[in-house]
N, C-alpha and C. Protein backbone atom coordinates (compact mmCIF):
# COMPACT_ATOMS: atom_id res chain seq x y z
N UNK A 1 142.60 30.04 87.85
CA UNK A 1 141.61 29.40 88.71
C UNK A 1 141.07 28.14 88.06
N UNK A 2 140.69 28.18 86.66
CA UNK A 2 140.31 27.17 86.29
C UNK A 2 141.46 25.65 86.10
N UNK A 3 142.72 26.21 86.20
CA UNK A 3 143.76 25.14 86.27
C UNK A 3 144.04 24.50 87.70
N UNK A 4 143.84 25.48 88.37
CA UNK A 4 143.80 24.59 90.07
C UNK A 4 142.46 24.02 90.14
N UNK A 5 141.17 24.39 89.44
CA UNK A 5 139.68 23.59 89.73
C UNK A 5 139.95 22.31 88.99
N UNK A 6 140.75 22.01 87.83
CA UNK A 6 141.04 21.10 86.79
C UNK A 6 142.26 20.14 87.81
N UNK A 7 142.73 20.63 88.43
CA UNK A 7 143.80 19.65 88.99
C UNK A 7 143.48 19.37 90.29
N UNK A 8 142.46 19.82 91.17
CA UNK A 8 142.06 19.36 92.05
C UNK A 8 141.15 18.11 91.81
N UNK A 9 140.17 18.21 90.21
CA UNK A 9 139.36 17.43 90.05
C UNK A 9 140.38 16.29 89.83
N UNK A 10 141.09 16.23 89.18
CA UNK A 10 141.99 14.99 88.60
C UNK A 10 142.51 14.71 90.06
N UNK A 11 142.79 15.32 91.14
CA UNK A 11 143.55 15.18 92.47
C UNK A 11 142.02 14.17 92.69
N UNK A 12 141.16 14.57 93.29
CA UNK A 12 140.31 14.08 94.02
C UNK A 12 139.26 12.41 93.20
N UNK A 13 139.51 12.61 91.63
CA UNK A 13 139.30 11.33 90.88
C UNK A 13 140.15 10.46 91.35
N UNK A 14 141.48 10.46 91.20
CA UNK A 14 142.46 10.07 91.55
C UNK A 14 142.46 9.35 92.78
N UNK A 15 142.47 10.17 93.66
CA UNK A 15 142.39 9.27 95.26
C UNK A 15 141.25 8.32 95.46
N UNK A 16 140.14 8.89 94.83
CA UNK A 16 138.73 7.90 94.91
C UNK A 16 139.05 6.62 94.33
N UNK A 17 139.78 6.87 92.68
CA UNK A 17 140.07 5.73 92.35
C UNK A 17 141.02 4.49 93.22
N UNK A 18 142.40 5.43 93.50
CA UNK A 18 143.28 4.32 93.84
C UNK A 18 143.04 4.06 95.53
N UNK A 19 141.68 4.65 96.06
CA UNK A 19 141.49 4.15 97.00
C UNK A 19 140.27 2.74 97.15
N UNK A 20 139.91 2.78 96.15
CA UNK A 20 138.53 1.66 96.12
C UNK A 20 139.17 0.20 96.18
N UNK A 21 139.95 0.07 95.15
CA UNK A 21 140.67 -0.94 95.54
C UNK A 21 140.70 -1.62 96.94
N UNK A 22 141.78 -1.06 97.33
CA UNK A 22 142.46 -1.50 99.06
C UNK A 22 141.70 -1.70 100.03
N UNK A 23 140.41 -0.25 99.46
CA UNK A 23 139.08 -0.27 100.66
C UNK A 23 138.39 -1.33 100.50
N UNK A 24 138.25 -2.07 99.14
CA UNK A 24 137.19 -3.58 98.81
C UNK A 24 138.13 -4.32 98.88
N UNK A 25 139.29 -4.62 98.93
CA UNK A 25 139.95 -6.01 99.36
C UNK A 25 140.19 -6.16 101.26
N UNK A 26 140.36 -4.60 101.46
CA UNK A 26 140.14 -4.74 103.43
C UNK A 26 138.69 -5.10 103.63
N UNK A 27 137.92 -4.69 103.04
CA UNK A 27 136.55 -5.39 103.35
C UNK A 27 136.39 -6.68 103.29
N UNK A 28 136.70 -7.03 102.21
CA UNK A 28 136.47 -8.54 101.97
C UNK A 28 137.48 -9.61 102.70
N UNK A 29 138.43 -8.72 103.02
CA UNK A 29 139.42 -9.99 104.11
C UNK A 29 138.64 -10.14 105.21
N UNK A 30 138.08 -8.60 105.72
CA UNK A 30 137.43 -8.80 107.06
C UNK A 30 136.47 -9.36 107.27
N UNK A 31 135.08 -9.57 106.08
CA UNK A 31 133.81 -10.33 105.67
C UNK A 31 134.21 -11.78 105.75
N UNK A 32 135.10 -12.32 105.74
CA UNK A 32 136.10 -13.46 105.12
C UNK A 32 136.43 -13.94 106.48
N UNK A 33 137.19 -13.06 107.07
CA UNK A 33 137.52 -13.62 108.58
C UNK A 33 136.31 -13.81 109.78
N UNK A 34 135.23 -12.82 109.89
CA UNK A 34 134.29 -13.01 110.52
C UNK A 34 133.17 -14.39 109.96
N UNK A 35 133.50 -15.04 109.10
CA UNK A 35 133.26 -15.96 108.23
C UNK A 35 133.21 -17.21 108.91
N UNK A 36 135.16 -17.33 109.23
CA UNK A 36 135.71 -18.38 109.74
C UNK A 36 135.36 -18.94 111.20
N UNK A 37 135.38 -19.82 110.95
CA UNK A 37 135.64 -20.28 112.88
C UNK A 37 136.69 -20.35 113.07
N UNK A 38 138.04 -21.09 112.28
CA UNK A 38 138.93 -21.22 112.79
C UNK A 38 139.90 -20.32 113.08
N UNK A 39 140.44 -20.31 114.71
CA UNK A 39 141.11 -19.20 114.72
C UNK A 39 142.52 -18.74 113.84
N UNK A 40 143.25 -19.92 113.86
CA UNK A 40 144.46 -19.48 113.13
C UNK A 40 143.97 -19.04 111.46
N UNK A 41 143.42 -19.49 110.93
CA UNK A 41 143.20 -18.65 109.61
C UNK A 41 142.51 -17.04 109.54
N UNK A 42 141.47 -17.17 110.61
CA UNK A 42 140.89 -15.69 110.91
C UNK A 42 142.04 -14.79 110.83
N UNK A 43 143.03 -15.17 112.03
CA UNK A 43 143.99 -14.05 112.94
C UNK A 43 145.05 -13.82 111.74
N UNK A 44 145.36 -15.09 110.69
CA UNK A 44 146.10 -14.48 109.19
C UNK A 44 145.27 -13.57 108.65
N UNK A 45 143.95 -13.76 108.49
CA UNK A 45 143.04 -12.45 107.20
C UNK A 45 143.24 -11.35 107.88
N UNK A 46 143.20 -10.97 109.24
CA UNK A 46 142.82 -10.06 109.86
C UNK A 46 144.67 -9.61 110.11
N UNK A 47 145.28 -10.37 110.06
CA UNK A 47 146.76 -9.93 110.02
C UNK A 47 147.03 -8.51 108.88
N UNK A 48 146.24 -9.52 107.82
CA UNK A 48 146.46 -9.38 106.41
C UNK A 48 145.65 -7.54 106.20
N UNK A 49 144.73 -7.80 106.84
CA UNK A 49 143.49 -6.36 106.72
C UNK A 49 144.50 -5.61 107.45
N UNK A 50 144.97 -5.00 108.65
CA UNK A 50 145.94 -4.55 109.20
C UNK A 50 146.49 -3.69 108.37
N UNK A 51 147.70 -4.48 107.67
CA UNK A 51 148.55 -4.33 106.68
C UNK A 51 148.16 -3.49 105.96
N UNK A 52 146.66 -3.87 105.03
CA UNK A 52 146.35 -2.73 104.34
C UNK A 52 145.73 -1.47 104.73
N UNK A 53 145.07 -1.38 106.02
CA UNK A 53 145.06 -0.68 106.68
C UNK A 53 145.96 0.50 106.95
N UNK A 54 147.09 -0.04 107.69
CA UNK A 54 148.29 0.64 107.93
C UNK A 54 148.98 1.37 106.07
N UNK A 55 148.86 0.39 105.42
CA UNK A 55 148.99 0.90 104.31
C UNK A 55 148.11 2.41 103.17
N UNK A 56 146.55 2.42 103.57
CA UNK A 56 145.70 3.09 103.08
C UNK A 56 146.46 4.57 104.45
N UNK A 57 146.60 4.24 105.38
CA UNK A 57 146.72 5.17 106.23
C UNK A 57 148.30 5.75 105.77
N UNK A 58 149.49 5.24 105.32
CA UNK A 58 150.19 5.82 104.72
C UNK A 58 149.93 6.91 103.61
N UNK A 59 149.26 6.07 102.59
CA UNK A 59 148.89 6.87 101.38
C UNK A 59 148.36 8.49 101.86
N UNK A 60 147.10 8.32 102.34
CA UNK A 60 146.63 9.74 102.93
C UNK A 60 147.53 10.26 103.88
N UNK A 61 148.38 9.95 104.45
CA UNK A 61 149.38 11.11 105.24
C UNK A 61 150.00 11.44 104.31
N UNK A 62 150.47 10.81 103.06
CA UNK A 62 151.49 11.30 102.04
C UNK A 62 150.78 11.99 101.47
N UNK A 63 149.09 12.40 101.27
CA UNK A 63 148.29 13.35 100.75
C UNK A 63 148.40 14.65 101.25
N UNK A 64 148.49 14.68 102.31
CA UNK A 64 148.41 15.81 103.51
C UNK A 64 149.31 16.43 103.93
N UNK A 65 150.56 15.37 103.49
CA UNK A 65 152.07 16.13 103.55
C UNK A 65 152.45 16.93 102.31
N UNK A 66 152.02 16.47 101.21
CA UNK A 66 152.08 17.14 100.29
C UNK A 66 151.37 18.24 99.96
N UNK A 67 149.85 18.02 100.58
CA UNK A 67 149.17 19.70 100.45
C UNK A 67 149.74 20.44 101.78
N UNK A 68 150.48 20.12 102.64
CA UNK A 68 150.99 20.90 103.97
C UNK A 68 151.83 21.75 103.18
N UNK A 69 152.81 20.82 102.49
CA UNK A 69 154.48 21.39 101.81
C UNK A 69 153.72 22.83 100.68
N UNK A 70 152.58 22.25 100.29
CA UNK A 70 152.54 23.26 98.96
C UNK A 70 151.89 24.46 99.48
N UNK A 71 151.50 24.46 100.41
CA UNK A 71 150.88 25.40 101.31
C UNK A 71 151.80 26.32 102.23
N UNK A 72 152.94 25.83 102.33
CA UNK A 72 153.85 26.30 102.81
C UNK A 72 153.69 26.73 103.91
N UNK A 73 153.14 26.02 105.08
CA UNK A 73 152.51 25.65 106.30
C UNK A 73 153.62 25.21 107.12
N UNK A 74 154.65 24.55 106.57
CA UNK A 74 156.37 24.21 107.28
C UNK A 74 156.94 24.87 107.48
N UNK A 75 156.95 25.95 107.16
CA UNK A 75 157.94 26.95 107.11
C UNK A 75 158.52 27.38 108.41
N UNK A 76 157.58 27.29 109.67
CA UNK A 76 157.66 27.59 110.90
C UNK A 76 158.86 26.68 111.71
N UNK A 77 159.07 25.56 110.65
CA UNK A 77 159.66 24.34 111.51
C UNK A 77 160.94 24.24 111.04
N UNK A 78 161.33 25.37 110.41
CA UNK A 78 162.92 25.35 109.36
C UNK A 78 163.50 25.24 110.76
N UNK A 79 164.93 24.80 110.52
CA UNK A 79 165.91 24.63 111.36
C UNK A 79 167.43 24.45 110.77
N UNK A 80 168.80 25.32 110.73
CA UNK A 80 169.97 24.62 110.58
C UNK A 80 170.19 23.16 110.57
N UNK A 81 170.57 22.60 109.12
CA UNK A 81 170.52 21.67 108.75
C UNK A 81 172.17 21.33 108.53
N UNK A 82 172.80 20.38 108.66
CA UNK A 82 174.02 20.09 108.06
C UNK A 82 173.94 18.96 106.42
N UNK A 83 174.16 19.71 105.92
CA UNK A 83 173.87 18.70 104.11
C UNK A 83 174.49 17.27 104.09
N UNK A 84 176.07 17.98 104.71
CA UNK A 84 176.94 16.43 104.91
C UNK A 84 176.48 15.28 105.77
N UNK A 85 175.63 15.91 107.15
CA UNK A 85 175.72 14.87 108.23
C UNK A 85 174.11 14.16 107.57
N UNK A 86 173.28 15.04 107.07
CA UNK A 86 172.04 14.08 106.44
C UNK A 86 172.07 13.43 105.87
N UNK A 87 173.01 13.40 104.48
CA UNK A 87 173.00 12.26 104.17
C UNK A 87 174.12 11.21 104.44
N UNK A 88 174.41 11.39 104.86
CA UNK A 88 175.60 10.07 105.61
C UNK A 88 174.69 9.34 106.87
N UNK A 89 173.58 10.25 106.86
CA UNK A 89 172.52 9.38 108.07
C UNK A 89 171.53 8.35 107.50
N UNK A 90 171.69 9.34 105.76
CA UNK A 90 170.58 8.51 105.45
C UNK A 90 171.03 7.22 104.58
N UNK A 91 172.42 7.59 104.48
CA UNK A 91 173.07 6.64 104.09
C UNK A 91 173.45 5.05 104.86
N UNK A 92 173.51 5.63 106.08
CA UNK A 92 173.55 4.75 107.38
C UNK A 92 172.29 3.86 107.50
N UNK A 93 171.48 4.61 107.58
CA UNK A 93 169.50 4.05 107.58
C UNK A 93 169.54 3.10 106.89
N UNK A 94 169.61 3.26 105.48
CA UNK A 94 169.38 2.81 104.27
C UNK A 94 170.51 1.70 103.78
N UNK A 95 171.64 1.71 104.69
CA UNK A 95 172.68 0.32 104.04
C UNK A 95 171.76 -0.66 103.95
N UNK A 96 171.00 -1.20 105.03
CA UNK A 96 171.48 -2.46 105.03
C UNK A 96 170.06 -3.09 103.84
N UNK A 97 169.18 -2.07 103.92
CA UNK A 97 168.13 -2.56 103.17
C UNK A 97 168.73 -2.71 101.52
N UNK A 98 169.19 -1.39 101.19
CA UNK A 98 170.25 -1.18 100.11
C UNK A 98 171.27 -2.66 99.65
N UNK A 99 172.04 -3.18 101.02
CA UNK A 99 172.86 -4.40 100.72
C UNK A 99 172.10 -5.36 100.52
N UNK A 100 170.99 -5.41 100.91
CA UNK A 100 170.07 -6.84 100.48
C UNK A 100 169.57 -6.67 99.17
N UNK A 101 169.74 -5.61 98.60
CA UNK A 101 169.36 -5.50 97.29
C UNK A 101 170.15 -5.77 96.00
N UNK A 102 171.38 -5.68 97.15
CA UNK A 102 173.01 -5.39 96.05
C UNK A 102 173.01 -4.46 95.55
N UNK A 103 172.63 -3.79 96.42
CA UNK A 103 173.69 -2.15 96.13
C UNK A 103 174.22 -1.85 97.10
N UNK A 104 175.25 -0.91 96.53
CA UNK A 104 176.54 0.17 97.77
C UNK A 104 176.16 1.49 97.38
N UNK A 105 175.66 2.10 98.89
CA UNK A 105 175.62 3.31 99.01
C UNK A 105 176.88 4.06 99.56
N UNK A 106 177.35 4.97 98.36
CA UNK A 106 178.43 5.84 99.29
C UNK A 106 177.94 7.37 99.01
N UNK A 107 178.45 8.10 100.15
CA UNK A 107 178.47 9.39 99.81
C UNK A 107 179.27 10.41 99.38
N UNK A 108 178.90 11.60 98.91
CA UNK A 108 180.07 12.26 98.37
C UNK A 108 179.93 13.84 98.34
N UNK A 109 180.46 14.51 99.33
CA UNK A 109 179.99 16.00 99.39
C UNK A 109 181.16 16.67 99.55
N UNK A 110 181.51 17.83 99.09
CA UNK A 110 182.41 18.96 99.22
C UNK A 110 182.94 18.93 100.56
N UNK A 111 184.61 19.21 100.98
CA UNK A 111 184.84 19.41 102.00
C UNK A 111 183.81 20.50 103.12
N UNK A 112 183.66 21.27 102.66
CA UNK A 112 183.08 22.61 103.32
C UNK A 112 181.77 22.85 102.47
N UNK A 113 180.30 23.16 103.30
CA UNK A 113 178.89 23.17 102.73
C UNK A 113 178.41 24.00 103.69
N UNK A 114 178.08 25.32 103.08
CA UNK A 114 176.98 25.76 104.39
C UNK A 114 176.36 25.11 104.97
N UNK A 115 175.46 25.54 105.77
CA UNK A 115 174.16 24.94 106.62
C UNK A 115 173.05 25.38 105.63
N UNK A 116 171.81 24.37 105.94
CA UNK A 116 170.89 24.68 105.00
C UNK A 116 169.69 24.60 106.08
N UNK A 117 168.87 26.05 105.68
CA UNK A 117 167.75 26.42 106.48
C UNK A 117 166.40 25.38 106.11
N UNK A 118 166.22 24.39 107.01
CA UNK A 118 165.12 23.25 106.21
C UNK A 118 164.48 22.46 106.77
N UNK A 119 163.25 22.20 106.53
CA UNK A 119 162.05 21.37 107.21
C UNK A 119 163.07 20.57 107.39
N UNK A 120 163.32 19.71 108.51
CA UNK A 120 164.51 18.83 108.35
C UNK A 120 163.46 17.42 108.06
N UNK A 121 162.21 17.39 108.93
CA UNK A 121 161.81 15.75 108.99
C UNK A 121 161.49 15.38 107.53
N UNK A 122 159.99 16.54 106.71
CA UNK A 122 160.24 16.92 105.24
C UNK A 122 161.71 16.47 104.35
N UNK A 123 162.06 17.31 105.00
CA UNK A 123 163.58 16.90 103.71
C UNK A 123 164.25 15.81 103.94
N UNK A 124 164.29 14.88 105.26
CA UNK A 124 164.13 13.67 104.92
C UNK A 124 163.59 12.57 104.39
N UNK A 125 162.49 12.80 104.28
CA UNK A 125 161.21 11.78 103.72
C UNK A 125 161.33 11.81 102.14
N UNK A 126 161.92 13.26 101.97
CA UNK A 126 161.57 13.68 100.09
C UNK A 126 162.90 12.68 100.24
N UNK A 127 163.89 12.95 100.42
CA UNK A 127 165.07 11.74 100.10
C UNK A 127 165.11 10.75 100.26
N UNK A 128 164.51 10.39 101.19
CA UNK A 128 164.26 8.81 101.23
C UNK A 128 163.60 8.35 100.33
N UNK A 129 162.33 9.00 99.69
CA UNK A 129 161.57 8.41 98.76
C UNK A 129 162.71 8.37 97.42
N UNK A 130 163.49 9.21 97.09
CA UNK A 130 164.37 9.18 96.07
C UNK A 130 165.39 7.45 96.27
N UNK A 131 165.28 7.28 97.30
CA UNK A 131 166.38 6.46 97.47
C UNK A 131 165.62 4.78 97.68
N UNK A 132 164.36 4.99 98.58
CA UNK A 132 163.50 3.97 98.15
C UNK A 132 163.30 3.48 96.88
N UNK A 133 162.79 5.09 96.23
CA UNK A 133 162.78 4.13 94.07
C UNK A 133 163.85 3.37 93.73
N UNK A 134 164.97 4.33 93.81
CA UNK A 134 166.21 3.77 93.82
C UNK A 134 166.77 2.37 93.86
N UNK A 135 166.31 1.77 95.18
CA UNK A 135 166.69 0.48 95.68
C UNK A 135 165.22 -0.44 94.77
N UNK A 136 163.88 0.29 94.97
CA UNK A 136 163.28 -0.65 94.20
C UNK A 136 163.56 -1.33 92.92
N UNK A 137 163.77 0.27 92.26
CA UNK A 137 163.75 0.14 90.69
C UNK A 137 164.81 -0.10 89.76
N UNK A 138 166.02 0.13 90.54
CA UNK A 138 167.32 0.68 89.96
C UNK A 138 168.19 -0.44 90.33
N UNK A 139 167.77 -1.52 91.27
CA UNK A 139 169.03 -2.30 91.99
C UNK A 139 169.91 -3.07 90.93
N UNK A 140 169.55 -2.97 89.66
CA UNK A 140 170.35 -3.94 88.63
C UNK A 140 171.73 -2.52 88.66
N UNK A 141 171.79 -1.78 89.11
CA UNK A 141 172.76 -1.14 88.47
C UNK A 141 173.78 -1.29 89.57
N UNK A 142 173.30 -1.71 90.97
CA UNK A 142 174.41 -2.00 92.09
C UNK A 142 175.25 -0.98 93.06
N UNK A 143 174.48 0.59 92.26
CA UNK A 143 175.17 1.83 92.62
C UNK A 143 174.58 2.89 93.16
N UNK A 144 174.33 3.33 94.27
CA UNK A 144 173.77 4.52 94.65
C UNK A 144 174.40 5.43 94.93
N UNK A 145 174.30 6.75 94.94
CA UNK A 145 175.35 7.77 95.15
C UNK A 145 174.26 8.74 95.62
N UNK A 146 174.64 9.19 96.81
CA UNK A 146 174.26 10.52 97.62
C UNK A 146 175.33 11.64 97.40
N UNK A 147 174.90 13.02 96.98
CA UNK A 147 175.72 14.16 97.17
C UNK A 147 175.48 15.47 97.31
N UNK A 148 176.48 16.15 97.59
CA UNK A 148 175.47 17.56 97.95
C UNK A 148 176.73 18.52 97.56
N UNK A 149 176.24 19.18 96.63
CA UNK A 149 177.52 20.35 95.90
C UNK A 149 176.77 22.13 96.59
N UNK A 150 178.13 22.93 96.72
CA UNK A 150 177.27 24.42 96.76
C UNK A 150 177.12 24.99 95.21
N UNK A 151 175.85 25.58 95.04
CA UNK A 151 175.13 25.96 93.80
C UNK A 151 175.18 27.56 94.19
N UNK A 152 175.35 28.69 92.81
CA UNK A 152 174.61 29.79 93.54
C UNK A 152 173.99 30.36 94.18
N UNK A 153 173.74 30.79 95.24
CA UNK A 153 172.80 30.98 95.88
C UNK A 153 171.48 29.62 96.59
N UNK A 154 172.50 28.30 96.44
CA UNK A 154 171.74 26.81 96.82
C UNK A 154 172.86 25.92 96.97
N UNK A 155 172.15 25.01 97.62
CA UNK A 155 172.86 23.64 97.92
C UNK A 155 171.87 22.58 96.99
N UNK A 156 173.01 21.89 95.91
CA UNK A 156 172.41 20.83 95.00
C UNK A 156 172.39 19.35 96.29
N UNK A 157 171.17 18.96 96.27
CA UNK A 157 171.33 17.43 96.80
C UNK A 157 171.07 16.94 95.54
N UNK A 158 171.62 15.52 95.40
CA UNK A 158 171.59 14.46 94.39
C UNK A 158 171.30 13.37 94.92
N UNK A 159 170.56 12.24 94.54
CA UNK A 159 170.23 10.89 94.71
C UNK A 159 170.40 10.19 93.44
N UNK A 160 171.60 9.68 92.76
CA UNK A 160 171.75 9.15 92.04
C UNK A 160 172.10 7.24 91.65
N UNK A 161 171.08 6.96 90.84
CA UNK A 161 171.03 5.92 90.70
C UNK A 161 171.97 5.03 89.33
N UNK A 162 171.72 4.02 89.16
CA UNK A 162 172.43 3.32 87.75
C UNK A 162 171.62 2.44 86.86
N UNK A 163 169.96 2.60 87.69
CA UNK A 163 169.49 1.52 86.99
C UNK A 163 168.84 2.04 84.94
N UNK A 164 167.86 2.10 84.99
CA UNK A 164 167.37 2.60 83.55
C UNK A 164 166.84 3.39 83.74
N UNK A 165 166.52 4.26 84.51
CA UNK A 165 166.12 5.99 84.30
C UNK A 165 164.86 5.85 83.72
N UNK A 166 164.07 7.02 83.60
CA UNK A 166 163.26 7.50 83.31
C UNK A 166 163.34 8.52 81.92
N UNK A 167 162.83 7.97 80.88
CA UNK A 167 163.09 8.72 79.95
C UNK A 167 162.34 10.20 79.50
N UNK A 168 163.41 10.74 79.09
CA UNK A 168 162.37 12.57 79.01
C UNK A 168 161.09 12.54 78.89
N UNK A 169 160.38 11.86 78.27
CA UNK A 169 159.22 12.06 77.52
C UNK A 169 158.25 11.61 78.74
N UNK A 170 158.83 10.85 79.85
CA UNK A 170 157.71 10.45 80.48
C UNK A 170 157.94 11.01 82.08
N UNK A 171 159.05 12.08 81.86
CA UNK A 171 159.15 13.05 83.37
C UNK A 171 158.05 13.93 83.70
N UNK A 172 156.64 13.85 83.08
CA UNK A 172 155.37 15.24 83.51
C UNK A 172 154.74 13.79 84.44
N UNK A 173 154.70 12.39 83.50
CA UNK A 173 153.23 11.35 84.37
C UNK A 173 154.17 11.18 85.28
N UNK A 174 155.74 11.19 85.58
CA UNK A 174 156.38 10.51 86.99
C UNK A 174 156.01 11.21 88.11
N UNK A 175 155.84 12.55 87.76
CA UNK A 175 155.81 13.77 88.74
C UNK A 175 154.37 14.09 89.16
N UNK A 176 153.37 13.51 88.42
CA UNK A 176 151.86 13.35 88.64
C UNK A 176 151.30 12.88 89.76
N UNK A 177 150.76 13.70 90.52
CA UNK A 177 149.94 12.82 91.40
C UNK A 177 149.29 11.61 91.22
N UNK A 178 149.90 10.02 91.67
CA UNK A 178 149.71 8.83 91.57
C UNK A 178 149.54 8.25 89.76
N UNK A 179 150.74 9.24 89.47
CA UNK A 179 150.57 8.57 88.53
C UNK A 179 152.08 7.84 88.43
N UNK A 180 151.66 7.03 87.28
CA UNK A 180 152.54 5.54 88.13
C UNK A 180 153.47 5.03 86.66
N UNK A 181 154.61 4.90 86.31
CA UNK A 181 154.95 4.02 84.60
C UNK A 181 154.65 2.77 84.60
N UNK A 182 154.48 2.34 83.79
CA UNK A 182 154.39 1.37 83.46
C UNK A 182 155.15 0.04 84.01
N UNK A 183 156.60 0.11 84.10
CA UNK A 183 157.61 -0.30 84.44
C UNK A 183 157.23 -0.26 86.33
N UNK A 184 156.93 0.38 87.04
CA UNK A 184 156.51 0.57 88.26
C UNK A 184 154.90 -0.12 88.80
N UNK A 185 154.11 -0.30 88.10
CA UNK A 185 152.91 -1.08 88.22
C UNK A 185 152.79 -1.91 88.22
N UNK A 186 154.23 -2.89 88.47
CA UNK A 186 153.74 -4.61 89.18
C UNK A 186 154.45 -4.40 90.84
N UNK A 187 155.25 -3.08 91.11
CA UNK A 187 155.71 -2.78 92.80
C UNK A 187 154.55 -2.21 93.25
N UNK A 188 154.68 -2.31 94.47
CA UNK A 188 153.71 -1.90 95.67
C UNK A 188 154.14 0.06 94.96
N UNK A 189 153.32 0.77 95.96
CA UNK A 189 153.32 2.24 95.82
C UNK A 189 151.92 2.70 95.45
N UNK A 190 151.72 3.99 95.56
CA UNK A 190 150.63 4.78 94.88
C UNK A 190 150.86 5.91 94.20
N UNK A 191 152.40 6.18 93.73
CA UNK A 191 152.34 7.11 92.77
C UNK A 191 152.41 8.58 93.26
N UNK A 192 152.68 8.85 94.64
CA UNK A 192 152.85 9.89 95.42
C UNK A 192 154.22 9.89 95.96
N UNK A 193 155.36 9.40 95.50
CA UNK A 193 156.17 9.39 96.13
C UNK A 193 157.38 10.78 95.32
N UNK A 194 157.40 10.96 93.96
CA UNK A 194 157.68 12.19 93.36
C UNK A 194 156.98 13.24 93.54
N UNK A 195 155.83 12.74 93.70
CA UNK A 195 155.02 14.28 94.08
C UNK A 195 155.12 15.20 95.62
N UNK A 196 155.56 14.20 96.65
CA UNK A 196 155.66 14.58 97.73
C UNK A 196 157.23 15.48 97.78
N UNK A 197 158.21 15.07 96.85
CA UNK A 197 159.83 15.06 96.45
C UNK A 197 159.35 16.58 95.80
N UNK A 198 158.82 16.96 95.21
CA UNK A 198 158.33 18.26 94.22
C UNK A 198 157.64 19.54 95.27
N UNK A 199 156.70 18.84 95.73
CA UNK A 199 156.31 19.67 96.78
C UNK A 199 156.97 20.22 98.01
N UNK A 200 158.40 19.52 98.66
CA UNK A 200 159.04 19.41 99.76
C UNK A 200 160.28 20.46 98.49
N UNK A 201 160.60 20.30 97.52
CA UNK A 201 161.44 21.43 97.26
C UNK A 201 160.94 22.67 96.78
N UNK A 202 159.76 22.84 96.43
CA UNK A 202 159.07 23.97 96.19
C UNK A 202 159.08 24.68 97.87
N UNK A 203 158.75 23.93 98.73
CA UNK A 203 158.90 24.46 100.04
C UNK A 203 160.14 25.01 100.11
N UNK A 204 161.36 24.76 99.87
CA UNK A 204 162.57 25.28 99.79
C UNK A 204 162.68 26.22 99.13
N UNK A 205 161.96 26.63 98.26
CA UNK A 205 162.10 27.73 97.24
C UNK A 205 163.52 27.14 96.23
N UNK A 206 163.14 25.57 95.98
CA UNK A 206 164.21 24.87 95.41
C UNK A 206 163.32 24.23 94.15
N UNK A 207 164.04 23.41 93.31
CA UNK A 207 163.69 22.96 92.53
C UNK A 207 164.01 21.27 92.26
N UNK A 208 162.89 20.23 91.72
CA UNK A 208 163.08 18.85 91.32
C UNK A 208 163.57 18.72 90.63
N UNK A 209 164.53 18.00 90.01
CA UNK A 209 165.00 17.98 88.92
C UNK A 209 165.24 16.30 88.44
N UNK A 210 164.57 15.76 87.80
CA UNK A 210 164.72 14.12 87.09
C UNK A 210 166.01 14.39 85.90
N UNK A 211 166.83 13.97 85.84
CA UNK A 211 168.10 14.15 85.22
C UNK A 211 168.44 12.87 85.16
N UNK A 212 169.26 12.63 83.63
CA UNK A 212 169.72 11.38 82.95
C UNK A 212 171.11 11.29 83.75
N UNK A 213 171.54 9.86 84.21
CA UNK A 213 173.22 9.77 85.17
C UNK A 213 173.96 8.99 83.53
N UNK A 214 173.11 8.59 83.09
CA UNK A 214 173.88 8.02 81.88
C UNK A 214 174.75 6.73 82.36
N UNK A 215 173.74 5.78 82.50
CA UNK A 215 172.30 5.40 82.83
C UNK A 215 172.22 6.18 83.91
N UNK A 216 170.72 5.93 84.49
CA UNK A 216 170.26 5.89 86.13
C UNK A 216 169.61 7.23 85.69
């Protein structure tokens, strides 16, 4: 009990913090625009407030999805999943943003894969976020690889990258609620995007796994 009162507090520091920010720069665009007379500069600040808007409103759904998943509140919404046809969809989604980055996404799965019983919208989002870092962080390596092997009693998905990985020592702060490396704190994000990936396979009664590709 005292480790969930200890990680809720760090949960709820956390959001206060990385929410003050966004909340005092949407203020001040909007103080800023009601300021102006002129319309075309107003209708940019207020473009601009929007944005972060829409943005602060991301962050907290990715809060809520993640206490949904750990709560195991999805469970109702499992459905026959095909491993092969997901990611070749998400592979599809994701070219073209992927090619502007210079990378090639291909996929690569076993002739024959069971079906997998699974939040399907959930288990898309956790992969996408794998594949978003991916393209952010990784694009020097030019290589993405989607795959899905049968495991004992599981189906392995993989999102594998080529860029410089994440080294052992710093796989507990990646997996932290908003917590962020170093190397990642000049990109946009809030540091919820592994944590949501952790929580969506715990819903599976599956496991995260950050693994070296040697690189990536």
């Amino acid at each position: 009990i005292d480790a969930l009162m200890k990680e809720v507090r760090v949960l709820t520091d956390s959001l206060a913090h990385d929410l003050r920010s966004p909340i005092g720069r949407l203020r001040t665009k909007i103080e800023r625009a009601l300021a102006i007379p002129d319309e075309k500069p107003r209708s940019d600040l207020l473009g601009s407030a929007l944005l972060d808007a829409d943005a602060l409103t991301r962050q907290l759904t990715t809060v809520l999805e993640i206490g949904r998943a750990e709560a195991m509140t999805g469970t109702a919404r499992f459905e026959a999943v095909d491993p092969q046809a997901l990611l070749q969809e998400l592979a599809d989604l994701y070219e073209p943003v992927a090619d502007e980055a210079g990378m090639a996404i291909t996929v690569e799965t076993a002739s024959a894969l069971p079906t997998l019983l699974a939040h399907r919208q959930l288990l898309t989002q956790a992969l996408g976020n794998l594949i978003d870092n991916a393209i952010l962080h990784a694009n020097a390596g030019h290589e993405l690889t989607l795959s899905a092997a049968s495991a004992p009693g599981a189906i392995r998905l993989v999102v594998a990258d080529r860029g410089p990985g994440i080294s052992a020592e710093q796989h507990a702060e990646a997996l932290r609620r908003f917590g962020r490396l170093d190397a990642a704190r000049s990109k946009t994000g809030a540091g919820l995007g592994l944590s949501l990936v952790e929580a969506v396979a715990r819903l599976h009664h599956g496991q995260f796994l950050l693994e070296d590709n040697h690189p990536g």
